[in-house]
N, C-alpha and C. Protein backbone atom coordinates (compact mmCIF):
# COMPACT_ATOMS: atom_id res chain seq x y z
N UNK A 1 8.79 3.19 3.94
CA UNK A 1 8.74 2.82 2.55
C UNK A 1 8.19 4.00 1.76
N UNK A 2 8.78 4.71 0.67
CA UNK A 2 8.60 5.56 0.12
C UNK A 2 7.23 4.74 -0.83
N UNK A 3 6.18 6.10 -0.98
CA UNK A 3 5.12 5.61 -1.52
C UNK A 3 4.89 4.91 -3.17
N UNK A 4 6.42 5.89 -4.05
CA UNK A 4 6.75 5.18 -5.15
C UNK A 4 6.90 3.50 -5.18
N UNK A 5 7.26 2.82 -4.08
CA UNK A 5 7.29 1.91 -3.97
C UNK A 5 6.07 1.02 -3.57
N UNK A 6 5.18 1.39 -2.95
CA UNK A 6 3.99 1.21 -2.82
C UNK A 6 2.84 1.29 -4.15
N UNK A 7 3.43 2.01 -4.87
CA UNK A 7 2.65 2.27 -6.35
C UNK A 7 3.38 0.84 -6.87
N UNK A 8 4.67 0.44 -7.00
CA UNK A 8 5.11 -0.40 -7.98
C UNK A 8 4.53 -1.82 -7.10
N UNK A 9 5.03 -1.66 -6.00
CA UNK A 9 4.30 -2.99 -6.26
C UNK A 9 2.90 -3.25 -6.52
N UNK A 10 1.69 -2.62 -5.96
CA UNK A 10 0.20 -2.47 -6.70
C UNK A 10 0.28 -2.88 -7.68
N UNK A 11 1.01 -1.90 -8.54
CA UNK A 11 1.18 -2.33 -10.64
C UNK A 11 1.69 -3.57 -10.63
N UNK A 12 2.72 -3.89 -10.28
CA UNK A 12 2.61 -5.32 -10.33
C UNK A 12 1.42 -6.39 -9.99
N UNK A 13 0.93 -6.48 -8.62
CA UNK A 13 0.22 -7.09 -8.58
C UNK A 13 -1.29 -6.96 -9.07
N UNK A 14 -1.54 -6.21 -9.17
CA UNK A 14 -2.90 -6.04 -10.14
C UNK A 14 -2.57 -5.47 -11.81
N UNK A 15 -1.69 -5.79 -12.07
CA UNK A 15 -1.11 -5.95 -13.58
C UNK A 15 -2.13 -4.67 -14.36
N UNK A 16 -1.76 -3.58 -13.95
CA UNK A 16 -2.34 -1.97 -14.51
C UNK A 16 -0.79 -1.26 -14.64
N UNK A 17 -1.88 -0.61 -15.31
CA UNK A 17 -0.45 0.78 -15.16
C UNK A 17 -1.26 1.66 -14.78
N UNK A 18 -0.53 2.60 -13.80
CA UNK A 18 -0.97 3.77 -12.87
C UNK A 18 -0.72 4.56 -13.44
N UNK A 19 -1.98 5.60 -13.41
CA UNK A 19 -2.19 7.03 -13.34
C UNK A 19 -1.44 8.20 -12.16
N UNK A 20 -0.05 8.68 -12.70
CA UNK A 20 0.78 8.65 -11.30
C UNK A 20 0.65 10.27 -11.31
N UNK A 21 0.36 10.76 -10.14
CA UNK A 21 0.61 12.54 -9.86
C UNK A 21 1.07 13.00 -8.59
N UNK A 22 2.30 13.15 -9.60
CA UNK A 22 3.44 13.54 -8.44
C UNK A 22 3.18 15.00 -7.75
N UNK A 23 2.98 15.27 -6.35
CA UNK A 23 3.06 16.45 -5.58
C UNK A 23 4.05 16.76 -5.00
N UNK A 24 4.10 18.23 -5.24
CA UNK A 24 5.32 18.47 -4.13
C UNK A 24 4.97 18.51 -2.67
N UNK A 25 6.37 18.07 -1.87
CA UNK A 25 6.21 17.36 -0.50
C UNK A 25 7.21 18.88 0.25
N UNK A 26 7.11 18.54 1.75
CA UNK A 26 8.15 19.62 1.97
C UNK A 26 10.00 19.17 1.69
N UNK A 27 10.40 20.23 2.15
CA UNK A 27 11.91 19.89 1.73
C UNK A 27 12.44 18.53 2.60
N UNK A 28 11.92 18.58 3.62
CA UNK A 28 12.70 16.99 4.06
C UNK A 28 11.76 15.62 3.61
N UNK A 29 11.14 15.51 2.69
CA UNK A 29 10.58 15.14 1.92
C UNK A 29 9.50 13.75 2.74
N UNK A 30 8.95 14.39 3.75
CA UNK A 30 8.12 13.68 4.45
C UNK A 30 7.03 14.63 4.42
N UNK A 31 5.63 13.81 4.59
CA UNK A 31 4.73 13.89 4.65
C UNK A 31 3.72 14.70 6.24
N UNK A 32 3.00 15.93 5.96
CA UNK A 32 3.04 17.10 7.09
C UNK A 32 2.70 16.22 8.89
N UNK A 33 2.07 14.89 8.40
CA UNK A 33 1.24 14.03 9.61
C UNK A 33 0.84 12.79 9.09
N UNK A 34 1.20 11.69 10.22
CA UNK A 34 0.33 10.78 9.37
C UNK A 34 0.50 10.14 10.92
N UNK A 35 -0.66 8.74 11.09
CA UNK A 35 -0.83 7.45 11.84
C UNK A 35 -0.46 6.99 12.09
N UNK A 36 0.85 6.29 10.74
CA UNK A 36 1.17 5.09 10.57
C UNK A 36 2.17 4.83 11.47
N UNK A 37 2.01 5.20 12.68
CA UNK A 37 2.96 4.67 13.96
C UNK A 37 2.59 3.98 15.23
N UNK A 38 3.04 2.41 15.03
CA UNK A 38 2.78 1.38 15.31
C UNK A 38 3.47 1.11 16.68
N UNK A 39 4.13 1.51 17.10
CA UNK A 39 4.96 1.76 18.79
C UNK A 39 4.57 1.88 19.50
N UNK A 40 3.05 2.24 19.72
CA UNK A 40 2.38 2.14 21.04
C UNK A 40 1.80 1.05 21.05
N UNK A 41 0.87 0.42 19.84
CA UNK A 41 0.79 -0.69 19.81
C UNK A 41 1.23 -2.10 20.11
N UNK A 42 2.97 -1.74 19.08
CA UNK A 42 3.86 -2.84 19.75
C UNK A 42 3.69 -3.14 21.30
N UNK A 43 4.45 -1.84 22.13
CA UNK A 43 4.67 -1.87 23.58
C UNK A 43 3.79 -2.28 24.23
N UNK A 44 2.29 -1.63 24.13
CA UNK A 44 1.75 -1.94 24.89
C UNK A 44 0.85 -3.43 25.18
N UNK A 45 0.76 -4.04 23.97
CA UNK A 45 0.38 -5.15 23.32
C UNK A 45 0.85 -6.40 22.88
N UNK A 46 2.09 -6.06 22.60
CA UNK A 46 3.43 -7.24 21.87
C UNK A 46 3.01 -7.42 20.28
N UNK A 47 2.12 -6.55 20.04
CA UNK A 47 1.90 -6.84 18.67
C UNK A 47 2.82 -6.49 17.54
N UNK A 48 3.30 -7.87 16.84
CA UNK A 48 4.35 -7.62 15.91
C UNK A 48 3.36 -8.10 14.74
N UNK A 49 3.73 -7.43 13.57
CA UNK A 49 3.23 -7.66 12.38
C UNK A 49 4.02 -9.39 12.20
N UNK A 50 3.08 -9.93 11.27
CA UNK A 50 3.60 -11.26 10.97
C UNK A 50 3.83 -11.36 9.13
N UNK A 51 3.44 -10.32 8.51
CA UNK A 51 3.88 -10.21 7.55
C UNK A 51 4.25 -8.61 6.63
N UNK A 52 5.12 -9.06 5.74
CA UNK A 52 5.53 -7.70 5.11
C UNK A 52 4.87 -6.39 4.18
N UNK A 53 4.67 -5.77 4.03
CA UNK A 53 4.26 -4.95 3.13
C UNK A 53 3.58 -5.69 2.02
N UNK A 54 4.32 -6.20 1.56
CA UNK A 54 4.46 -6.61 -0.19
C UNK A 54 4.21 -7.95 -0.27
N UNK A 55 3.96 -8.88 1.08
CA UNK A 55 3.33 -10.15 1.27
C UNK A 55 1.50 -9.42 1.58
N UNK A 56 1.24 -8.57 1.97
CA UNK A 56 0.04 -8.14 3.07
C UNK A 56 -0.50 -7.56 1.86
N UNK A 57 -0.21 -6.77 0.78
CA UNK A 57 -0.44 -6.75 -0.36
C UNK A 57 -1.09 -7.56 -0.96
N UNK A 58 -0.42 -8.55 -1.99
CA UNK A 58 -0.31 -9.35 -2.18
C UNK A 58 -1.66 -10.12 -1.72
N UNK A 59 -1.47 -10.64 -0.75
CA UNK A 59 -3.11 -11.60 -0.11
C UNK A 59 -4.15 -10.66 0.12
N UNK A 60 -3.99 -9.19 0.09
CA UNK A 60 -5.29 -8.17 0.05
C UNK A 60 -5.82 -8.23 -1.54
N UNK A 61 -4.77 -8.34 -2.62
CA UNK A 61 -5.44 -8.20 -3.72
C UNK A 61 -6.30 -9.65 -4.23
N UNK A 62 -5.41 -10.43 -4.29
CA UNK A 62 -5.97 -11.56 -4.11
C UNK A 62 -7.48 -11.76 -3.33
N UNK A 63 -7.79 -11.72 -2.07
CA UNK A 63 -8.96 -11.26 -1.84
C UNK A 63 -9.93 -10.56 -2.10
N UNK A 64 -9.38 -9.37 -2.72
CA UNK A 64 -10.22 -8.10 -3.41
C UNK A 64 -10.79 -8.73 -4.90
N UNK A 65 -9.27 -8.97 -5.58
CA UNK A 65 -10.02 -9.89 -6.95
C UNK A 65 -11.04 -10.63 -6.84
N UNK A 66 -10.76 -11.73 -6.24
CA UNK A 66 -11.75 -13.15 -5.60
C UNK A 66 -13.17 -12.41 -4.79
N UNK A 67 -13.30 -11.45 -4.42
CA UNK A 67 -14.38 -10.83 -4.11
C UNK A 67 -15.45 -10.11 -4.72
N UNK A 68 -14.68 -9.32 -5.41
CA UNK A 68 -15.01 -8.26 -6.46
C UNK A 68 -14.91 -8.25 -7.72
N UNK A 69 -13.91 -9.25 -8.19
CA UNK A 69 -13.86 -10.04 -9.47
C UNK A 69 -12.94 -8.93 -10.21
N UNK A 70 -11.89 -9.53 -10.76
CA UNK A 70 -10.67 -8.14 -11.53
C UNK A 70 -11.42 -7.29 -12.68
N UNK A 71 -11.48 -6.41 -12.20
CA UNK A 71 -12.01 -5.23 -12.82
C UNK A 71 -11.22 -4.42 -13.53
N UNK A 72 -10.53 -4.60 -14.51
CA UNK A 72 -9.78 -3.65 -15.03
C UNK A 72 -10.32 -2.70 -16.39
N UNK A 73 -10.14 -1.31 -16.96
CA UNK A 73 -10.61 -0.05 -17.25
C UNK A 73 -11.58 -0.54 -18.82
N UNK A 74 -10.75 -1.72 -18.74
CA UNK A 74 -11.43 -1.98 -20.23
C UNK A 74 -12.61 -3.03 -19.96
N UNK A 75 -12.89 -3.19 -18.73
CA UNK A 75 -14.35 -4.30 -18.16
C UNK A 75 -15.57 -3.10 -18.13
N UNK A 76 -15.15 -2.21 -17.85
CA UNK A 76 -16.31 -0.80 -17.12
C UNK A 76 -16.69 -0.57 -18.63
């Protein structure tokens, strides 16, 4: 999932508009290293995610609100 997409849904669900700064990436337009690889996990474990991105979202903000109480730029 390209991270633009990860920004829109956020803005949606916490109803902001983002402060967005775009960097340049290399030419095959991935990122130099990252973690987010879940295949050893799967295999060795059977662990399958049970929900999506944008559902897992979603019930994180919800929690975060309900925790932390919605804080948006004009509360500070």
């Amino acid at each position: 999932m390209p991270v633009a997409d990860l920004v829109t849904i956020l803005v949606k669900l916490l109803k902001v508009k983002a402060k967005q700064r775009v960097m340049k990436l290399p030419r095959n337009g991935d990122v130099p290293f990252t973690h987010a690889n879940i295949s050893l996990v799967q295999r060795e474990f059977g662990y399958k995610p049970m929900r999506n991105l944008q559902t897992g979202l979603k019930k994180f903000v919800r929690w975060y609100e309900k925790y932390y109480g919605s804080k948006k730029k004009s509360d500070h």
